[in-house]
Protein backbone atom coordinates (compact mmCIF):
# COMPACT_ATOMS: atom_id res chain seq x y z
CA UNK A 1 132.30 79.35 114.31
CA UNK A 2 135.33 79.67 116.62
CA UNK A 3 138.58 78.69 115.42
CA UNK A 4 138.57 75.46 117.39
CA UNK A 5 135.67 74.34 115.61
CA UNK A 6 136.95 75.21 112.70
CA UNK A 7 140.10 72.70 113.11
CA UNK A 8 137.98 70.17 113.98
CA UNK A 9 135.64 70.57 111.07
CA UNK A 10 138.69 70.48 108.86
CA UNK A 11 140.08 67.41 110.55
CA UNK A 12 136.83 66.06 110.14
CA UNK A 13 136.95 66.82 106.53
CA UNK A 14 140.65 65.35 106.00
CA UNK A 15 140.78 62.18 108.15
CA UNK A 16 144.26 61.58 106.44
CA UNK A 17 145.54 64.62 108.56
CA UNK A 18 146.47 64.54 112.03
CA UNK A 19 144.71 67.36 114.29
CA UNK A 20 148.03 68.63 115.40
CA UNK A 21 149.26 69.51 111.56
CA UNK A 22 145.64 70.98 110.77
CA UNK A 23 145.81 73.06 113.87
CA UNK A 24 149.34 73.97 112.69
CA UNK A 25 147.86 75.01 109.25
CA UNK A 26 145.30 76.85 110.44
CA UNK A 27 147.67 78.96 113.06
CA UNK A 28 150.20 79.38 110.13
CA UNK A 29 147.58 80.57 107.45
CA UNK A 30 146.11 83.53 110.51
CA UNK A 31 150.01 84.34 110.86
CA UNK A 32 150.42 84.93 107.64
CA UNK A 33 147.19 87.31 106.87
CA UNK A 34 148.01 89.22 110.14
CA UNK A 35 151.69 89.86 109.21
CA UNK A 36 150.93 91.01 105.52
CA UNK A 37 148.32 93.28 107.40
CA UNK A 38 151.02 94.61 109.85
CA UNK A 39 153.61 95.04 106.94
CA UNK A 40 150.75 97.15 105.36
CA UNK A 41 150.05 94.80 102.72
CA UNK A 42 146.78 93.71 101.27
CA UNK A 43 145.41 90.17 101.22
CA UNK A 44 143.01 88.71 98.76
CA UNK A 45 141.15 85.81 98.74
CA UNK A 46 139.18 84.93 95.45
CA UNK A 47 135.58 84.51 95.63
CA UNK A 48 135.90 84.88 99.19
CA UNK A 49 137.23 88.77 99.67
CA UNK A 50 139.93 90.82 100.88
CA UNK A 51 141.35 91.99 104.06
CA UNK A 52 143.40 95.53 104.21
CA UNK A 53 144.27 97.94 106.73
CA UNK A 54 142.61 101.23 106.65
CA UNK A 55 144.40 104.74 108.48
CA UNK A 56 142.51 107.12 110.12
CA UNK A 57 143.78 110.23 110.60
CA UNK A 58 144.37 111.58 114.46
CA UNK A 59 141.44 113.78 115.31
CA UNK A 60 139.46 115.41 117.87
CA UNK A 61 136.75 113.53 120.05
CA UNK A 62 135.05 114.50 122.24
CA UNK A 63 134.21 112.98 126.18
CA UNK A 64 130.15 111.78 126.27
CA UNK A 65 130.56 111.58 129.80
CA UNK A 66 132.04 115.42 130.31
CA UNK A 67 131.51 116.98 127.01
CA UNK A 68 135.37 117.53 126.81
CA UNK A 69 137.24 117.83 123.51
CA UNK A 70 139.62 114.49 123.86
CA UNK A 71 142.70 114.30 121.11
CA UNK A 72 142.40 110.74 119.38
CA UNK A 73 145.75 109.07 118.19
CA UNK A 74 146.12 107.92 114.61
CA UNK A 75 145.65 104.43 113.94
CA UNK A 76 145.76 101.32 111.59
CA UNK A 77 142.68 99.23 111.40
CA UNK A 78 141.85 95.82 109.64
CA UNK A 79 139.03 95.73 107.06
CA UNK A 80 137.22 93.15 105.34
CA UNK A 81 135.53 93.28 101.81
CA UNK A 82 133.43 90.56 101.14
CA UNK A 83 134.38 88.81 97.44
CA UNK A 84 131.34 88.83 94.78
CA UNK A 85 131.12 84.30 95.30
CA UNK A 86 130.86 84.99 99.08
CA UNK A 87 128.18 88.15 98.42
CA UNK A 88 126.61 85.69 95.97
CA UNK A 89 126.24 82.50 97.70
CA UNK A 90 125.05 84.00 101.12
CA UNK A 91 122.32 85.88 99.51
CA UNK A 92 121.17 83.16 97.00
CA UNK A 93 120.92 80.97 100.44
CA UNK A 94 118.82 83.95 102.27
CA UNK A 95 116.24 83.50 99.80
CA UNK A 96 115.88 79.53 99.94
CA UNK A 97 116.65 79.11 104.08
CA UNK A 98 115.00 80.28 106.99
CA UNK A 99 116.58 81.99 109.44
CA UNK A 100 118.68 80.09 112.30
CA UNK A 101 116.89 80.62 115.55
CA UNK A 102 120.73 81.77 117.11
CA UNK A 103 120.14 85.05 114.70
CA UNK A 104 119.30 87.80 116.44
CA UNK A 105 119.83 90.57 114.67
């Protein structure tokens, strides 16, 4: 699902909502979760899970091309834990539902 058909599907959902002011809450609630993220913090969602930001140290890689040992900057990374519900719900619907023919892993 993209985010366009997300606001749409929520529009759908709210008819009493004009798409403009559901696109509006949909930008504001990603702008929110990525700015909690950049200030470090953590962001939970009951049932559905948490996002964080995980460091990883600055190492040494190496080039597969050349072999070379390559320094690798520091960085911040998102992360995503699923919440038990989510867990929950997506395997109890494995079990009962075959696969969509768009999965190809």
């Amino acid at each position: 699902m993209t985010k366009s058909e997300l606001i749409q599907r929520l529009a759908e959902q709210n008819p009493h909502l004009y798409l403009r002011d559901v696109e509006k809450i949909v930008d504001t609630i990603f702008e929110e979760v990525t700015e909690a993220l950049v200030r470090g913090d953590r962001v939970e969602l009951r049932g559905f899970g948490a996002f964080s930001v995980k460091h990883r140290e600055a190492r040494m890689g190496r080039n597969p091309r050349t072999g070379e040992s390559v320094p690798v900057a520091a960085k911040r990374l998102p992360f995503f834990k699923t919440g038990k519900g989510l867990r929950e719900r997506l395997n109890d619907e494995v079990s009962d539902t075959p696969p969509k023919e768009d999965d190809w892993y």
